[in-house]
PDB file of N, CA and C in Angstrom:
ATOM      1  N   UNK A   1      37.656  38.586  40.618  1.00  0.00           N
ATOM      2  CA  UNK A   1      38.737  37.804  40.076  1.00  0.00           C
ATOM      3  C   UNK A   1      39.632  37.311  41.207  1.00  0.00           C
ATOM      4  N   UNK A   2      39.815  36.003  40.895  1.00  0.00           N
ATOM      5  CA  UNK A   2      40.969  35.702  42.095  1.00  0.00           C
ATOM      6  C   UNK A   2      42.293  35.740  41.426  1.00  0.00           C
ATOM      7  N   UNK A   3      43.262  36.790  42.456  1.00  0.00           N
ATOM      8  CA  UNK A   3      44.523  36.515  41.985  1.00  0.00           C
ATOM      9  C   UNK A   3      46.227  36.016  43.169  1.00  0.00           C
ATOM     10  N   UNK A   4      46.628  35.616  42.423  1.00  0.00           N
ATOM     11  CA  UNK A   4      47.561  34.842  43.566  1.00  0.00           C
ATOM     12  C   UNK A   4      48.565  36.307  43.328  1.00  0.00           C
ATOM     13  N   UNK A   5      48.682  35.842  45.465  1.00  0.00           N
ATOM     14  CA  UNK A   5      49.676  37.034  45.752  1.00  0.00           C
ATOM     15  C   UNK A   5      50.642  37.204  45.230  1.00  0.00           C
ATOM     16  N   UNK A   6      51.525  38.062  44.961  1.00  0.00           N
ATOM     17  CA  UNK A   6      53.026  38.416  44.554  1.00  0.00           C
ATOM     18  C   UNK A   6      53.433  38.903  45.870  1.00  0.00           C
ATOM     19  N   UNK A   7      54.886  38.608  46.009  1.00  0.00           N
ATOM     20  CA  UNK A   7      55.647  39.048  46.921  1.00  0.00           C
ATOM     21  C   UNK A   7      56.359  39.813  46.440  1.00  0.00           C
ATOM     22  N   UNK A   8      57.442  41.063  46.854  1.00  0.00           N
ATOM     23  CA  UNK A   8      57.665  42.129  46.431  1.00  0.00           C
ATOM     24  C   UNK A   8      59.182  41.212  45.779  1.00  0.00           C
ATOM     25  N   UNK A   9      59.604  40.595  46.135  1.00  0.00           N
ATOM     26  CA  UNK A   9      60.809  39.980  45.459  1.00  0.00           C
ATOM     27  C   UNK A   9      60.310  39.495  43.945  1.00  0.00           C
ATOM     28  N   UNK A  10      59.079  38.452  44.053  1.00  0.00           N
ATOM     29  CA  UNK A  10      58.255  37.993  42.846  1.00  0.00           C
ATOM     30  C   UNK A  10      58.168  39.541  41.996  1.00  0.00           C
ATOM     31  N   UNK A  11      57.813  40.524  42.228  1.00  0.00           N
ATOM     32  CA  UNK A  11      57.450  41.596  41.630  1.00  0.00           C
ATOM     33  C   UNK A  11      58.510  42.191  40.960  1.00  0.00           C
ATOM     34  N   UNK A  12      59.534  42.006  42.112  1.00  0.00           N
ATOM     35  CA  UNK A  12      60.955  42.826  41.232  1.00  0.00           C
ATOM     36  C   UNK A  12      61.440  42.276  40.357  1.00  0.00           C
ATOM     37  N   UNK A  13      61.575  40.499  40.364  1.00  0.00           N
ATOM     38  CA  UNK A  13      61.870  39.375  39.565  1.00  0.00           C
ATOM     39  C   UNK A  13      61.261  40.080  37.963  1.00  0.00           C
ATOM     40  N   UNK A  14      59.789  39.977  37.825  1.00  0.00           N
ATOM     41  CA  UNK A  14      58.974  39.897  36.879  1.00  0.00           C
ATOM     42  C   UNK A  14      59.520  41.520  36.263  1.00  0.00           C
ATOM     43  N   UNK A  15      59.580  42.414  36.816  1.00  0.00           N
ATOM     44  CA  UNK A  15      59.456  43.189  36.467  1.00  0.00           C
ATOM     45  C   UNK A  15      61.016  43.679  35.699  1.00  0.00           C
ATOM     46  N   UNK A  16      62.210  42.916  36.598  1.00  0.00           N
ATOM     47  CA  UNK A  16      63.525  43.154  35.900  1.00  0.00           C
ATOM     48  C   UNK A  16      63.718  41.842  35.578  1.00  0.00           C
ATOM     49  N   UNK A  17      62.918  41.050  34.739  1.00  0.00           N
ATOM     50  CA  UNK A  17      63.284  40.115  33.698  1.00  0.00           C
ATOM     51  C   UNK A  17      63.902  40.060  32.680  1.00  0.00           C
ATOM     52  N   UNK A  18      62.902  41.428  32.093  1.00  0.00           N
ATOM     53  CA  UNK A  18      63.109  41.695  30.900  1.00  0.00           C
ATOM     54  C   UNK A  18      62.588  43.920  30.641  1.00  0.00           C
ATOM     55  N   UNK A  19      63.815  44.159  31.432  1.00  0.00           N
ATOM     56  CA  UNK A  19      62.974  45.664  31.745  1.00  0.00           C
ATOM     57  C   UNK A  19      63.056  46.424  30.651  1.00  0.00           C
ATOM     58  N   UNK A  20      62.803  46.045  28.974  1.00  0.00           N
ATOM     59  CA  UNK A  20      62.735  46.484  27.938  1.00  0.00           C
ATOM     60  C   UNK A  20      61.140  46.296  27.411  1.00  0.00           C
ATOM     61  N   UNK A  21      60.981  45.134  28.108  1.00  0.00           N
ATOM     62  CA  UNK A  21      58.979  45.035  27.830  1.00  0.00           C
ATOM     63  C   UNK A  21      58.475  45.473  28.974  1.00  0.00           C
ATOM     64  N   UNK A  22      57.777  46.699  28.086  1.00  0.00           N
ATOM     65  CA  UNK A  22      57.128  47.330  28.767  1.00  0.00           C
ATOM     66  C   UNK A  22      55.471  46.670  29.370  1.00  0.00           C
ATOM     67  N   UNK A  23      55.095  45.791  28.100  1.00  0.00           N
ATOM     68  CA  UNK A  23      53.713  44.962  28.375  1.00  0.00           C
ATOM     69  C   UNK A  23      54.062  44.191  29.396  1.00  0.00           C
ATOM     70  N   UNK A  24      55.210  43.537  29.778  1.00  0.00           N
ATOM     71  CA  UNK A  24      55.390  43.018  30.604  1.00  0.00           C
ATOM     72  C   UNK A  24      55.246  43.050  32.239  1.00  0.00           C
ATOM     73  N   UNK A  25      55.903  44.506  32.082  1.00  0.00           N
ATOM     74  CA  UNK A  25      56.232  44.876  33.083  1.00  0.00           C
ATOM     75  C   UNK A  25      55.189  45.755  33.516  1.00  0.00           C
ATOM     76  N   UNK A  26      54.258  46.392  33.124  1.00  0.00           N
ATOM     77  CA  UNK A  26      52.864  46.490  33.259  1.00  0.00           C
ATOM     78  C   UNK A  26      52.328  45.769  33.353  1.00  0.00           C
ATOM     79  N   UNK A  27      51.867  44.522  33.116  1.00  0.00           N
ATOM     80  CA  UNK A  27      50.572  43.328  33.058  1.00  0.00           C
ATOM     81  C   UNK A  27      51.310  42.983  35.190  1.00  0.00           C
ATOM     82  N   UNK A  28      52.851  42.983  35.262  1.00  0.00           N
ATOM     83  CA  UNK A  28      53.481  42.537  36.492  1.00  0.00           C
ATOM     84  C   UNK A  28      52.824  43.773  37.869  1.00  0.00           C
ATOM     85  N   UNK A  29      53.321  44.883  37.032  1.00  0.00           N
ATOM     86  CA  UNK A  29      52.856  45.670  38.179  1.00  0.00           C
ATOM     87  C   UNK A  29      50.921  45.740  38.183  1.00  0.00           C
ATOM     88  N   UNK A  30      50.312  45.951  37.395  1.00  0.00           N
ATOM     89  CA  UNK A  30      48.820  45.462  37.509  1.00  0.00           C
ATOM     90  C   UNK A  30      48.379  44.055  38.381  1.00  0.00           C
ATOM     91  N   UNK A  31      48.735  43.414  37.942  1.00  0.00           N
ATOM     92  CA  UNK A  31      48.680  41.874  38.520  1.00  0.00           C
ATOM     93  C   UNK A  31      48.645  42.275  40.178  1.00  0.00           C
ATOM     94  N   UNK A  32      50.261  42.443  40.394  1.00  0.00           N
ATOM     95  CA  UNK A  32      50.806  43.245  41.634  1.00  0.00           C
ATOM     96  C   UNK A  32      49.484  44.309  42.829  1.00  0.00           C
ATOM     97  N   UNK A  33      49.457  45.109  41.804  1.00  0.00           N
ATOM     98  CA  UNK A  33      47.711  46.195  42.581  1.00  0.00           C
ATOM     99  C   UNK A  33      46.941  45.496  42.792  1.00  0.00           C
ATOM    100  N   UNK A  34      46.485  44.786  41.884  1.00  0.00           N
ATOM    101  CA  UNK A  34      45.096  44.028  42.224  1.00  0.00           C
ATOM    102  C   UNK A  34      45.270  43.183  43.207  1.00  0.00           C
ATOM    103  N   UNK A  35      46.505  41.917  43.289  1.00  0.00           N
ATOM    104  CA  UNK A  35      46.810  41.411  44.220  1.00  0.00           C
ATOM    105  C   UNK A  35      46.164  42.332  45.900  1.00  0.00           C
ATOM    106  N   UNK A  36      46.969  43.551  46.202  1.00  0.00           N
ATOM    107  CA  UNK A  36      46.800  44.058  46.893  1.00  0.00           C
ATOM    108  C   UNK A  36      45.846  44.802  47.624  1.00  0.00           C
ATOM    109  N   UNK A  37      44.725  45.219  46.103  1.00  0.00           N
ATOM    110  CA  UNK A  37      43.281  45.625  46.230  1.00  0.00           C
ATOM    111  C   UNK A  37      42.453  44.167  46.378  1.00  0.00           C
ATOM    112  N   UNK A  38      42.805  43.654  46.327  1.00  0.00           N
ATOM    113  CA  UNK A  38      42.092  42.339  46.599  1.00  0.00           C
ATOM    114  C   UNK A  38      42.287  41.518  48.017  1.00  0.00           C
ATOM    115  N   UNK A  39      43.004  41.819  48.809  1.00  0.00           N
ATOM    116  CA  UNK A  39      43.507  41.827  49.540  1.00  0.00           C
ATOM    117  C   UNK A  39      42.823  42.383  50.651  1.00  0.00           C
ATOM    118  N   UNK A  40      42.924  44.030  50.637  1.00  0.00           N
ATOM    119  CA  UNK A  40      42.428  45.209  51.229  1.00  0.00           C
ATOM    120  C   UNK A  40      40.816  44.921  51.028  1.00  0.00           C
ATOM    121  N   UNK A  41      40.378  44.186  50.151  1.00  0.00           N
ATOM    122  CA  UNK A  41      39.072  43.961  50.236  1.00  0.00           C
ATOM    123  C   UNK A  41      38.415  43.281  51.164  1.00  0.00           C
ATOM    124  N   UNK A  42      39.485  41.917  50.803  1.00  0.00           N
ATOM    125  CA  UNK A  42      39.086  40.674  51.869  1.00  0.00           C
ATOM    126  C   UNK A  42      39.421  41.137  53.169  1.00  0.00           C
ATOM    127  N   UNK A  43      40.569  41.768  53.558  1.00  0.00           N
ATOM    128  CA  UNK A  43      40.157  42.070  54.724  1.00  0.00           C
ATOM    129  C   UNK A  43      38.915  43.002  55.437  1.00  0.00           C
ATOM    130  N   UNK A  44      38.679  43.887  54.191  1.00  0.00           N
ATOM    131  CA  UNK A  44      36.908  44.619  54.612  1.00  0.00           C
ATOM    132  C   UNK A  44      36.086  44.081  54.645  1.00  0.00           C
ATOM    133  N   UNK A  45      35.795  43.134  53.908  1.00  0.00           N
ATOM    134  CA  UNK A  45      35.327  42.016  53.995  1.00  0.00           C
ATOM    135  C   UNK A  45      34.828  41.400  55.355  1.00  0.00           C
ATOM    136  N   UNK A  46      35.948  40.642  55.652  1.00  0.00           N
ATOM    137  CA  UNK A  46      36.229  40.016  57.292  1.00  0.00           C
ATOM    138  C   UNK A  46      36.016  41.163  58.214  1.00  0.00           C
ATOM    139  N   UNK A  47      36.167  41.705  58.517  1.00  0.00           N
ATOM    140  CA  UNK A  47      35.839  43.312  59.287  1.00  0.00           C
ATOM    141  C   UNK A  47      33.818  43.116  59.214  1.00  0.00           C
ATOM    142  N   UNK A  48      33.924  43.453  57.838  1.00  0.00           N
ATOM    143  CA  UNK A  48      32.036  43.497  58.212  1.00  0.00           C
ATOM    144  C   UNK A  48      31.720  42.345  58.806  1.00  0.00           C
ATOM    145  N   UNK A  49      32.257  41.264  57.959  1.00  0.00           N
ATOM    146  CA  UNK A  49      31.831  39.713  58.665  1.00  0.00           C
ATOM    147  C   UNK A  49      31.755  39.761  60.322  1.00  0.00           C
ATOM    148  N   UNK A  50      32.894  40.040  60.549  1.00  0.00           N
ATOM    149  CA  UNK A  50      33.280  40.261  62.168  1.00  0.00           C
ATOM    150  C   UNK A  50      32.143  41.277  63.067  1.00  0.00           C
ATOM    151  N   UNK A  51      31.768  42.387  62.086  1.00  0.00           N
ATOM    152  CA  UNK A  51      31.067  43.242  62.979  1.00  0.00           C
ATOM    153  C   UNK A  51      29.557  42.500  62.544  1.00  0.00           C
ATOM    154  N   UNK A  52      28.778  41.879  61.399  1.00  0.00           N
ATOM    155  CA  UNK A  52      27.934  41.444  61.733  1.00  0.00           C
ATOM    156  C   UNK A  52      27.664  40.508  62.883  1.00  0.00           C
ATOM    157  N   UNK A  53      28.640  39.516  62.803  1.00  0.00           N
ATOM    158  CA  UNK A  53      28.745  38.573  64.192  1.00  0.00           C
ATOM    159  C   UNK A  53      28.413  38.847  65.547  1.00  0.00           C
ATOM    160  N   UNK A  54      29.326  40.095  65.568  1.00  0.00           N
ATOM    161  CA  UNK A  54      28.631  40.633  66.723  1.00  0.00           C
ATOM    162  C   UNK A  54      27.591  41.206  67.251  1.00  0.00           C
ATOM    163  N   UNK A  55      27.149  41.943  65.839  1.00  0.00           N
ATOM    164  CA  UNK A  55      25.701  42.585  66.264  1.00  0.00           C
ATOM    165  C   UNK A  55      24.579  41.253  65.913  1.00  0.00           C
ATOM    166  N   UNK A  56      24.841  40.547  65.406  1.00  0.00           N
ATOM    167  CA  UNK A  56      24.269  38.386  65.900  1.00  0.00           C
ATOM    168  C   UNK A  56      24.367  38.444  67.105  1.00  0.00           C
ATOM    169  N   UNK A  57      25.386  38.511  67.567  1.00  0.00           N
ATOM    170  CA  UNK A  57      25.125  38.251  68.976  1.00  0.00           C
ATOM    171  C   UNK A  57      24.456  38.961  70.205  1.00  0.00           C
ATOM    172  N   UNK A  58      25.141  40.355  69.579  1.00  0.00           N
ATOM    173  CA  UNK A  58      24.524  41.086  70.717  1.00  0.00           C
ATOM    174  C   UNK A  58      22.580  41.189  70.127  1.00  0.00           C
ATOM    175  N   UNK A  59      22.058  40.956  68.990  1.00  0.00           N
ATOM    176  CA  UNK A  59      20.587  40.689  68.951  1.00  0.00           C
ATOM    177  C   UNK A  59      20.318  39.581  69.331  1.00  0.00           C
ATOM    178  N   UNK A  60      20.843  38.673  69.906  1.00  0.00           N
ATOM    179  CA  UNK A  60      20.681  36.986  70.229  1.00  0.00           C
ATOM    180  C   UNK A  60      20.275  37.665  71.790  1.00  0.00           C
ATOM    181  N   UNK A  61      21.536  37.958  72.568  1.00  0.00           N
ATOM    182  CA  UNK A  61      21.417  38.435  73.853  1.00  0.00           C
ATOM    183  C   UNK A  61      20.394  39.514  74.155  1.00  0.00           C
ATOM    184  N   UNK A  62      19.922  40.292  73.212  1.00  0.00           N
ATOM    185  CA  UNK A  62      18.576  40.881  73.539  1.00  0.00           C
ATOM    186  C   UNK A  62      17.664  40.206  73.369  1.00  0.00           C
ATOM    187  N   UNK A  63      17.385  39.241  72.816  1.00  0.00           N
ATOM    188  CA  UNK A  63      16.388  38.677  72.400  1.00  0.00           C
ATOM    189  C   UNK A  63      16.070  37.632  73.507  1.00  0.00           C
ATOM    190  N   UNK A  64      17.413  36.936  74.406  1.00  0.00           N
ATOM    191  CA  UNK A  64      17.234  36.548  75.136  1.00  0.00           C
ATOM    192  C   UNK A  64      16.538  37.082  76.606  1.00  0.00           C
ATOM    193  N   UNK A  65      17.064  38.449  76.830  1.00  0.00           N
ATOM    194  CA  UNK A  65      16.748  39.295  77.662  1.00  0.00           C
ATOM    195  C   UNK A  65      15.210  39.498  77.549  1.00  0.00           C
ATOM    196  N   UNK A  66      14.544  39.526  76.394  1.00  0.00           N
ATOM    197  CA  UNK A  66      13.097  39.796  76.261  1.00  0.00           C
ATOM    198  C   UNK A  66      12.288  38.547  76.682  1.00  0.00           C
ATOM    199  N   UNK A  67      12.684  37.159  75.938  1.00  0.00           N
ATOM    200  CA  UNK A  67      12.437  35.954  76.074  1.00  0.00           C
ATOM    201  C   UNK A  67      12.299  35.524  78.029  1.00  0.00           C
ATOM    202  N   UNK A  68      13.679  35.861  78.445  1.00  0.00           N
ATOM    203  CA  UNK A  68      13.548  36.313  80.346  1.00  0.00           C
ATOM    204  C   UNK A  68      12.190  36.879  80.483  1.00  0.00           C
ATOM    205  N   UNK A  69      12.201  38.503  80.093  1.00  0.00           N
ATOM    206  CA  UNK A  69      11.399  39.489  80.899  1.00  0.00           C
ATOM    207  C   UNK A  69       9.962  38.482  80.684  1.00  0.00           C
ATOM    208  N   UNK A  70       9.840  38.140  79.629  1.00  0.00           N
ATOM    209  CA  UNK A  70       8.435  37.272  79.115  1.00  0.00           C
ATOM    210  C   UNK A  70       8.181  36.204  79.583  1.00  0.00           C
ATOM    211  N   UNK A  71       9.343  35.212  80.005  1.00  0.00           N
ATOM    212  CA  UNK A  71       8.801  34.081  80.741  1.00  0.00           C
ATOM    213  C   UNK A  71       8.514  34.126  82.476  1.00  0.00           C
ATOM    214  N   UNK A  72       9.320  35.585  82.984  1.00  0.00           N
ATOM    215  CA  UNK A  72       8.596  36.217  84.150  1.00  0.00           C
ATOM    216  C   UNK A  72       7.690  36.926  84.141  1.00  0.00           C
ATOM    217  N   UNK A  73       7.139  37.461  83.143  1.00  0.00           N
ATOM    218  CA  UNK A  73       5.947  38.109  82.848  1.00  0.00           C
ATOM    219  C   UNK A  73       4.529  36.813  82.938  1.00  0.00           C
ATOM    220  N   UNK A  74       4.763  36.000  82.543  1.00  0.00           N
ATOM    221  CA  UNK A  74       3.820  34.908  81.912  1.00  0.00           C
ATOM    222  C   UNK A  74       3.739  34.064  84.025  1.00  0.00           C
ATOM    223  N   UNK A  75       5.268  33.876  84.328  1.00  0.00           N
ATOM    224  CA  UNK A  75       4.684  33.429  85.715  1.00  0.00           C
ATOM    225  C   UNK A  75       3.872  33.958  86.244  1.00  0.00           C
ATOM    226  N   UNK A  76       4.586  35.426  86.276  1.00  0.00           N
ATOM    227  CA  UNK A  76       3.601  36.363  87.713  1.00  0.00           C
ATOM    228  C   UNK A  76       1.912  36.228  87.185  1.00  0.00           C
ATOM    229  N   UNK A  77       2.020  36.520  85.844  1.00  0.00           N
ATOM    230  CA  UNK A  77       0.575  36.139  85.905  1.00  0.00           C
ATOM    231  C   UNK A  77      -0.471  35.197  85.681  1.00  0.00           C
ATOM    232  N   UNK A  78       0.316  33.948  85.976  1.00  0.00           N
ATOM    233  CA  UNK A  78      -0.208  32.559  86.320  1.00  0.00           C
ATOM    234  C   UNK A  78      -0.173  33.059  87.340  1.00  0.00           C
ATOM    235  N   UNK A  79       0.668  33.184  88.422  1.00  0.00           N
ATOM    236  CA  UNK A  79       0.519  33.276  89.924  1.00  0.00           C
ATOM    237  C   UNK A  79      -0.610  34.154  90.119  1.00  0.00           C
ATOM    238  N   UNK A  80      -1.030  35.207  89.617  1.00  0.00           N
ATOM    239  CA  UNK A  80      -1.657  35.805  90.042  1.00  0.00           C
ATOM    240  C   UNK A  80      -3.090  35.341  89.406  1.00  0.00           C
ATOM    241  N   UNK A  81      -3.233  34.655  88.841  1.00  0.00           N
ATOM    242  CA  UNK A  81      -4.449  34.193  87.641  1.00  0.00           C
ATOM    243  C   UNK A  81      -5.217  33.184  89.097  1.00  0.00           C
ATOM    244  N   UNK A  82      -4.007  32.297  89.466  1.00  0.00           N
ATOM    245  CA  UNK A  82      -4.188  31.519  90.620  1.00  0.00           C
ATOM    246  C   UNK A  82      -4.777  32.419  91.696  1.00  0.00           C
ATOM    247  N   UNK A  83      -3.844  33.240  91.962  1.00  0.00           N
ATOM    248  CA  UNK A  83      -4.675  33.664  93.266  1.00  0.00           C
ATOM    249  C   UNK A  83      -5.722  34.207  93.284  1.00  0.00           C
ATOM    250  N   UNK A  84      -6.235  35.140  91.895  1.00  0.00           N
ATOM    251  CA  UNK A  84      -7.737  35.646  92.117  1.00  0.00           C
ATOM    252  C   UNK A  84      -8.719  34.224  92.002  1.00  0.00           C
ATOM    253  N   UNK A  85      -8.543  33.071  91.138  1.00  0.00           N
ATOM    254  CA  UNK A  85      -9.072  32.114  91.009  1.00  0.00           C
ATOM    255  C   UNK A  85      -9.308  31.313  92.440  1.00  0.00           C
ATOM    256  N   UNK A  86      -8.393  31.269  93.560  1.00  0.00           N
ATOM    257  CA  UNK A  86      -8.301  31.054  95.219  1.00  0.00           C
ATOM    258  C   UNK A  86      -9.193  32.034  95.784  1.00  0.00           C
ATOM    259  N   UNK A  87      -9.092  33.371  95.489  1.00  0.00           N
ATOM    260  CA  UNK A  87      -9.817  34.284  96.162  1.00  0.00           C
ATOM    261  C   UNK A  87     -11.597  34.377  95.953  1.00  0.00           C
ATOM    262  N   UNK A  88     -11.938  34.104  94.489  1.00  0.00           N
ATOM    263  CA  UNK A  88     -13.152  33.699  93.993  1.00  0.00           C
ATOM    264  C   UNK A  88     -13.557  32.405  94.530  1.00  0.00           C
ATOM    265  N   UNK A  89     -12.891  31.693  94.599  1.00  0.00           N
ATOM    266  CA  UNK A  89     -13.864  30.420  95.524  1.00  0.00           C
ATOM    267  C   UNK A  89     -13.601  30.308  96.781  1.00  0.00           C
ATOM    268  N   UNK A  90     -13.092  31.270  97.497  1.00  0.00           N
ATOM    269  CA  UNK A  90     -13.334  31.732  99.059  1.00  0.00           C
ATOM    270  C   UNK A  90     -14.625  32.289  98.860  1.00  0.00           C
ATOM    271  N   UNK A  91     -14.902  33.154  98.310  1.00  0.00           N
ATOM    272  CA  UNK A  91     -15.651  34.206  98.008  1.00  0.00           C
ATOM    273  C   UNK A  91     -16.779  33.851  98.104  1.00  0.00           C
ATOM    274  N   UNK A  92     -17.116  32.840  97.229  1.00  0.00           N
ATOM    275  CA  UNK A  92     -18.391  31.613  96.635  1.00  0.00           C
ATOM    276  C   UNK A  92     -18.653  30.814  97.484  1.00  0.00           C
ATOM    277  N   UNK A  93     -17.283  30.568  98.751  1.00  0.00           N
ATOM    278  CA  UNK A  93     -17.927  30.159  99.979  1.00  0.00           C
ATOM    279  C   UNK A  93     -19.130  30.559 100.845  1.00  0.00           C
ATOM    280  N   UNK A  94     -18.452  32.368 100.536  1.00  0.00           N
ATOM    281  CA  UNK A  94     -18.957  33.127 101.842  1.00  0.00           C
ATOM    282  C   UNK A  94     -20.764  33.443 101.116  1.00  0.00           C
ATOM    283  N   UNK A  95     -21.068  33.321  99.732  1.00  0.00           N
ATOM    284  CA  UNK A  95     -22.745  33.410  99.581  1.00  0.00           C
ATOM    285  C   UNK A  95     -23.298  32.476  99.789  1.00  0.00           C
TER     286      UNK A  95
END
């Protein structure tokens, strides 16, 4: 449920309007909690949001780190694919 904030002045207003209704002044202070549990939510809310983000990122930056180790993995062994491929047709010279 969405509910619009009350401010504690709004609260006292509503609540000493009419401080003989009691429905009143219950539905004010309810309204009031939820306001506040709703609130306390969204900010838990934003908190997880915030900590997923980061663990986004920090799996982005590992992922990058692997993506590195792999595209130096993949040189060295071109380079080296090359050099036994150099060394085999020396080789094929020498029969």
């Amino acid at each position: 449920m969405n509910y619009t904030r009350w401010t504690d002045d709004e609260l006292r207003r509503a609540l000493c309007a009419n401080p003989l209704d009691r429905d009143a002044a219950s539905e004010a202070a309810v309204r009031f909690a939820r306001t506040a549990r709703t609130d306390a939510e969204f900010e838990e809310l934003e908190q997880q949001v915030e900590d997923l983000e980061h663990q986004v990122d920090e799996a982005k930056s590992e992922a990058q780190a692997y993506h590195d180790d792999y595209s130096a993995e993949c040189t060295r062994a071109h380079e080296l694919q090359r050099r036994v491929n150099e060394l085999e047709d020396a080789g094929a010279g020498l029969l």
